[in-house]
C-alpha atoms as a PDB file:
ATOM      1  CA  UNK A   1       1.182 -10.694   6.743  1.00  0.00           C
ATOM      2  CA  UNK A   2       4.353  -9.245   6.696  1.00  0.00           C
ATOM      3  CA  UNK A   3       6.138  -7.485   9.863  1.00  0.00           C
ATOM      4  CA  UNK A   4       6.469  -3.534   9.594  1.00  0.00           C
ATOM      5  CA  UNK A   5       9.505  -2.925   7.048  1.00  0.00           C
ATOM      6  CA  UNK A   6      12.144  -0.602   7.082  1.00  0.00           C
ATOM      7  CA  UNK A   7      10.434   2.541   5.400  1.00  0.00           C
ATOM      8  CA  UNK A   8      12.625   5.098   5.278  1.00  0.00           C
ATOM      9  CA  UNK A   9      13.362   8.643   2.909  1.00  0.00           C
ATOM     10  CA  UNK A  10      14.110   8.404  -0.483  1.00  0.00           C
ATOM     11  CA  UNK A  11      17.022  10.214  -1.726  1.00  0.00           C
ATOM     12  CA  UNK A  12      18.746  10.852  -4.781  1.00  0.00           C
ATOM     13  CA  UNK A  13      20.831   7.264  -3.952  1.00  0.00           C
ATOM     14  CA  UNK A  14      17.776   5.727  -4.699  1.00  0.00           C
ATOM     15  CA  UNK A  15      17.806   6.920  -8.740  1.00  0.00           C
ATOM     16  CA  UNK A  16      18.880   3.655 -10.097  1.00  0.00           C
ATOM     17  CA  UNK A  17      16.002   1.359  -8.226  1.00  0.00           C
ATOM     18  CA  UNK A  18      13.333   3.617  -8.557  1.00  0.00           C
ATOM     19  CA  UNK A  19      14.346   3.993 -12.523  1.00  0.00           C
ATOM     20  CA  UNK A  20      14.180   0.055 -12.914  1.00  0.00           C
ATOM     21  CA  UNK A  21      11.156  -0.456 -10.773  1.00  0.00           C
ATOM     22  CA  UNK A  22       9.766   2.189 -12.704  1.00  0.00           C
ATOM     23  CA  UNK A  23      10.655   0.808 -16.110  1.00  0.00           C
ATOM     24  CA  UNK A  24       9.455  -2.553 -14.634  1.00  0.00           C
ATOM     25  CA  UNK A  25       5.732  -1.924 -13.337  1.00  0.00           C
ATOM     26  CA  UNK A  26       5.124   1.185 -15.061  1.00  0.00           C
ATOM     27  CA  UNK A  27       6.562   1.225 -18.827  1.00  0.00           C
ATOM     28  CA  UNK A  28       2.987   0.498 -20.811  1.00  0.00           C
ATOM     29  CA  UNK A  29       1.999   3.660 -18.970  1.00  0.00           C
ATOM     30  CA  UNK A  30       4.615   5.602 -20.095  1.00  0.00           C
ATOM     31  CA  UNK A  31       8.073   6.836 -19.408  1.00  0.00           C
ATOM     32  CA  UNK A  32       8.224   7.094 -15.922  1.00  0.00           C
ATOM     33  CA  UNK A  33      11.455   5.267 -15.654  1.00  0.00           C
ATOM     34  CA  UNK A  34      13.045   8.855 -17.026  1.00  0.00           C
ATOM     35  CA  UNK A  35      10.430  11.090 -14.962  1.00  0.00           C
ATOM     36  CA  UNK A  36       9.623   9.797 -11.416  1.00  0.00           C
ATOM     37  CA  UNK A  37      14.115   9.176 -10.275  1.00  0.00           C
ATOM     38  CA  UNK A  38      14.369  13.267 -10.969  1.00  0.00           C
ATOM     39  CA  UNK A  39      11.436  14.017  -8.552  1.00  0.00           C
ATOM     40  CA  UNK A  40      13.966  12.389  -5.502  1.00  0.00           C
ATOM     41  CA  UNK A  41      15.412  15.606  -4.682  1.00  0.00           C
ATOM     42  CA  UNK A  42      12.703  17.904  -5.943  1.00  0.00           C
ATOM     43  CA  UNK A  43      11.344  19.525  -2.399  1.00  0.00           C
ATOM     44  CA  UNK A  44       8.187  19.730  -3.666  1.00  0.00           C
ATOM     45  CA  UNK A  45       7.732  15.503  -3.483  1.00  0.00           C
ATOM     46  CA  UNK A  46       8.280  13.604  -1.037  1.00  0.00           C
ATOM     47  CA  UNK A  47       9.441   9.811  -1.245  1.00  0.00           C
ATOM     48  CA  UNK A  48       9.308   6.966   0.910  1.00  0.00           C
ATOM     49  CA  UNK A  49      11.596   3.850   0.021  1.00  0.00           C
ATOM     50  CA  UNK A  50      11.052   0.396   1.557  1.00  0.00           C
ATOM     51  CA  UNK A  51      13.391  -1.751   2.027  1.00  0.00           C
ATOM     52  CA  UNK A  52      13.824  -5.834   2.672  1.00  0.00           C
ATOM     53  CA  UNK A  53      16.802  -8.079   3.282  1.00  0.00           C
ATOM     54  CA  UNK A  54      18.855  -4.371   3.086  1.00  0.00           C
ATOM     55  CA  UNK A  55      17.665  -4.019  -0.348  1.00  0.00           C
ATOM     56  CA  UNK A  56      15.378  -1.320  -1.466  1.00  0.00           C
ATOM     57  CA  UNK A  57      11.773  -3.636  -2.395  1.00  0.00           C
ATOM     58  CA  UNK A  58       9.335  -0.655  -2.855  1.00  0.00           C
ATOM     59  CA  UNK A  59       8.058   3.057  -3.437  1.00  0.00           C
ATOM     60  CA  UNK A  60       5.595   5.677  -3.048  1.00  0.00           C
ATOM     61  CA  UNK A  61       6.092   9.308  -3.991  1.00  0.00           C
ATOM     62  CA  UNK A  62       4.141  12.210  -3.156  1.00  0.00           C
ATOM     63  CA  UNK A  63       3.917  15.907  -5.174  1.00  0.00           C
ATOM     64  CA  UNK A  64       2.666  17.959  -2.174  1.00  0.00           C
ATOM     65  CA  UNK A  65       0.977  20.998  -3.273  1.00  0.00           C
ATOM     66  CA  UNK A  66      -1.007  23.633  -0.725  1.00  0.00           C
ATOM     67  CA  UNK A  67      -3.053  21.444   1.546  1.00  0.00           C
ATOM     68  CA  UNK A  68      -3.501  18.711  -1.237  1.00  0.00           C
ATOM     69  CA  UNK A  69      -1.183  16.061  -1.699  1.00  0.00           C
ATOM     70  CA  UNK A  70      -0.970  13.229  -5.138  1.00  0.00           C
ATOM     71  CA  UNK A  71       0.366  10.054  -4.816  1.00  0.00           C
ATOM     72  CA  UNK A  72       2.145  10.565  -8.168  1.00  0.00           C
ATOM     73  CA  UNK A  73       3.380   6.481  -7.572  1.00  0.00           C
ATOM     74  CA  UNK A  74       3.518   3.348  -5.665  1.00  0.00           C
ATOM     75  CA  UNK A  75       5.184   0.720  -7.030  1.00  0.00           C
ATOM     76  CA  UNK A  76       6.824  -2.746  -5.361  1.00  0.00           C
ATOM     77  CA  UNK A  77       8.931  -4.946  -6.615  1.00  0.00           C
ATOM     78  CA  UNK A  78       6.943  -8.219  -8.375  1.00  0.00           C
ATOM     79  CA  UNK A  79       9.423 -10.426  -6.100  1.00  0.00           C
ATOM     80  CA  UNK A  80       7.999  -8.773  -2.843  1.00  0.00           C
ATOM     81  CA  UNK A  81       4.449  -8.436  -4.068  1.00  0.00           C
ATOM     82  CA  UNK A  82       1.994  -9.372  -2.027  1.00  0.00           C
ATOM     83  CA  UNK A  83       3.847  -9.618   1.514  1.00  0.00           C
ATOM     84  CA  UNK A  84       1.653  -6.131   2.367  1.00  0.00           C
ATOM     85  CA  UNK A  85       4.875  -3.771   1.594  1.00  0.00           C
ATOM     86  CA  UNK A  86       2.445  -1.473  -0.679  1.00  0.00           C
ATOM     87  CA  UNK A  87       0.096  -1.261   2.134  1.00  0.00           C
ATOM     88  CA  UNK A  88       2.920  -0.220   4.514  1.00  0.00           C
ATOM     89  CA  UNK A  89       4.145   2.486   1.923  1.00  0.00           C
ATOM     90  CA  UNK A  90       0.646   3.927   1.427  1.00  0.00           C
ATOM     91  CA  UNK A  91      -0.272   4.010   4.891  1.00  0.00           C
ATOM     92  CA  UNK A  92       3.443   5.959   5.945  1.00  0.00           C
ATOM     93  CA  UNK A  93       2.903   8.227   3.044  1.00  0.00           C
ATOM     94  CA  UNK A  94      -0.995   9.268   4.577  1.00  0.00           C
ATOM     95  CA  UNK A  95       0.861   9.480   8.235  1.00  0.00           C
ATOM     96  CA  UNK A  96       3.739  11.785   6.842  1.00  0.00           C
ATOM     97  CA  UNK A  97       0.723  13.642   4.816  1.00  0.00           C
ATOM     98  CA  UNK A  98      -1.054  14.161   7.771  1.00  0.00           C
ATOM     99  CA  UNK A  99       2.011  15.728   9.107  1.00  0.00           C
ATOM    100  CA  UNK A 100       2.738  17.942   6.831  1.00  0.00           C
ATOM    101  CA  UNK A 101      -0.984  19.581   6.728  1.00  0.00           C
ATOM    102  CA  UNK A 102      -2.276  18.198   3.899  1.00  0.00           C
ATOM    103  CA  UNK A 103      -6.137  17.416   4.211  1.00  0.00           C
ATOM    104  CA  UNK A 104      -6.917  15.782   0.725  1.00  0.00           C
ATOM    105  CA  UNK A 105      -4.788  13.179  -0.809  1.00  0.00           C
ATOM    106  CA  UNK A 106      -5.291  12.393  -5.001  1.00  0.00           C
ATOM    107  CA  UNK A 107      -4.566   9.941  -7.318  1.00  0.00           C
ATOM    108  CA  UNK A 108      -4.649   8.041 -10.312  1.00  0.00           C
ATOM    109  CA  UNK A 109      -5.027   4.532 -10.986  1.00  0.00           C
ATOM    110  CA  UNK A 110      -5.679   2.582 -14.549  1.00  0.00           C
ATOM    111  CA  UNK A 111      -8.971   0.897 -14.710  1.00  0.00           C
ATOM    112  CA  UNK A 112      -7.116  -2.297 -15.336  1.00  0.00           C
ATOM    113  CA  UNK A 113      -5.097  -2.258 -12.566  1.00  0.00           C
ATOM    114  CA  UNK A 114      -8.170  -3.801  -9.848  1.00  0.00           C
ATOM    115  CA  UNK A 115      -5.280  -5.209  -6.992  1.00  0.00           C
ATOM    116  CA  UNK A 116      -4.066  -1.304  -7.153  1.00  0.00           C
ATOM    117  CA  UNK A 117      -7.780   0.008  -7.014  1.00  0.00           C
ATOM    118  CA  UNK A 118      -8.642  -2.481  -4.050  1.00  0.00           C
ATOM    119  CA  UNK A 119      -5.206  -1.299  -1.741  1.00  0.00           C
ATOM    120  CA  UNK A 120      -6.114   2.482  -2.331  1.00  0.00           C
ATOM    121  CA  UNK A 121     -10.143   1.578  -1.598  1.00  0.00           C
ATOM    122  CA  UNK A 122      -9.042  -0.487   1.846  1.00  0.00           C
ATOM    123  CA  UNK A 123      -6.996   2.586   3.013  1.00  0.00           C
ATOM    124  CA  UNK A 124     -10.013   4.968   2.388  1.00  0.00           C
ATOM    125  CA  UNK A 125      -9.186   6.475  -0.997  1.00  0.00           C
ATOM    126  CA  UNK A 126     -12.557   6.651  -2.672  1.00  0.00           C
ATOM    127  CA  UNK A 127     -13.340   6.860  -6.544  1.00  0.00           C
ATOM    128  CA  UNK A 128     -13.408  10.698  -7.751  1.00  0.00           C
ATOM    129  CA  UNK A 129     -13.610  10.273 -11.881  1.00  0.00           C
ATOM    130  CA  UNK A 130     -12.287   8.726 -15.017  1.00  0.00           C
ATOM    131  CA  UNK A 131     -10.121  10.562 -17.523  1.00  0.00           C
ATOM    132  CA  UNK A 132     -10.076   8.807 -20.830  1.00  0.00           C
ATOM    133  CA  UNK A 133      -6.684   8.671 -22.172  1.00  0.00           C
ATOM    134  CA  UNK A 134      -4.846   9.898 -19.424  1.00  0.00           C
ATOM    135  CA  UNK A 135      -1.815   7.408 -20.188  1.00  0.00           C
ATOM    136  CA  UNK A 136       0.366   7.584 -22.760  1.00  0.00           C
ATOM    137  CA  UNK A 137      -0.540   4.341 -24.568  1.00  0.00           C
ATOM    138  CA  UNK A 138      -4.332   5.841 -24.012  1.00  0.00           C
ATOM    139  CA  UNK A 139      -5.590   3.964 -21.093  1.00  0.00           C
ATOM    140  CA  UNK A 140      -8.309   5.468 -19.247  1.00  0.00           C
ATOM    141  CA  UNK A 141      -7.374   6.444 -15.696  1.00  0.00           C
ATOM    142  CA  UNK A 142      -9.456   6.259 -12.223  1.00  0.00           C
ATOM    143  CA  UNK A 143      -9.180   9.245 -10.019  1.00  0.00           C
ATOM    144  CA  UNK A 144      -9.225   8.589  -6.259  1.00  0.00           C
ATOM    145  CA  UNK A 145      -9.184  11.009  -3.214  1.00  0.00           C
ATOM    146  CA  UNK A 146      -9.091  10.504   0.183  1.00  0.00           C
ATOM    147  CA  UNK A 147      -9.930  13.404   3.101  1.00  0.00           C
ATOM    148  CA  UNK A 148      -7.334  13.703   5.833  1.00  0.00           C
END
């Protein structure tokens, strides 16, 4: 396991790496690449950017609404995969949740994506539905929720 990484605020410098990482893990589900970099000064998500080597590695983003909160994305780099940094970025993103008085935290995962579906499960996120065609290519998406 990894030690803790340097998790820190994303911010509009982060535009560039979170439109490749984007384009990267998330392009068969659609453009996110164009969507997700214009949420980093938005005040109404909130972004957490982890970084290795001094080099931004992942991402998690947050739309926080009144009292409920969606994990809109979490995404790592495929070099750092695996080394626990999604794990880290999930867990900061429940913490800073927490502190912002949200008490129910949503999101969406495709069916396909198990390794995704098993981090969100060991963290307490808990299945809530499917919505067919939820993705722009059509996959079917798993809804998740977790209580705070």
């Amino acid at each position: 396991m990894m030690e803790d990484a340097n998790i820190r605020s994303g911010t509009s410098v982060d535009w560039d790496f979170v439109a490749d990482l984007a384009r990267r893990v998330f392009s068969a589900y659609g453009e996110y690449d164009r969507i997700l970099p214009t949420c980093l000064d938005d005040p109404q998500f909130h972004t957490l950017v982890c970084e290795q080597e001094g080099r931004p590695a992942g991402f998690c983003m947050l739309s926080i609404g009144d009292g409920v909160g969606e994990v809109v994305a979490v995404a790592v780099d495929p070099a750092w995969q695996g080394r626990g940094i999604g794990r880290q970025l999930m867990r900061a993103i429940v913490e800073d949740a927490r502190g912002m008085g949200i008490r129910l935290l949503l999101l969406k995962t495709a069916t396909r994506n198990l390794s995704a579906q098993g981090l969100f499960r060991k963290i307490g996120f808990e299945e809530a539905d499917r919505e067919a065609g939820c993705y722009a290519a059509g996959q079917t998406a798993i809804g998740m929720r977790k209580r705070l």
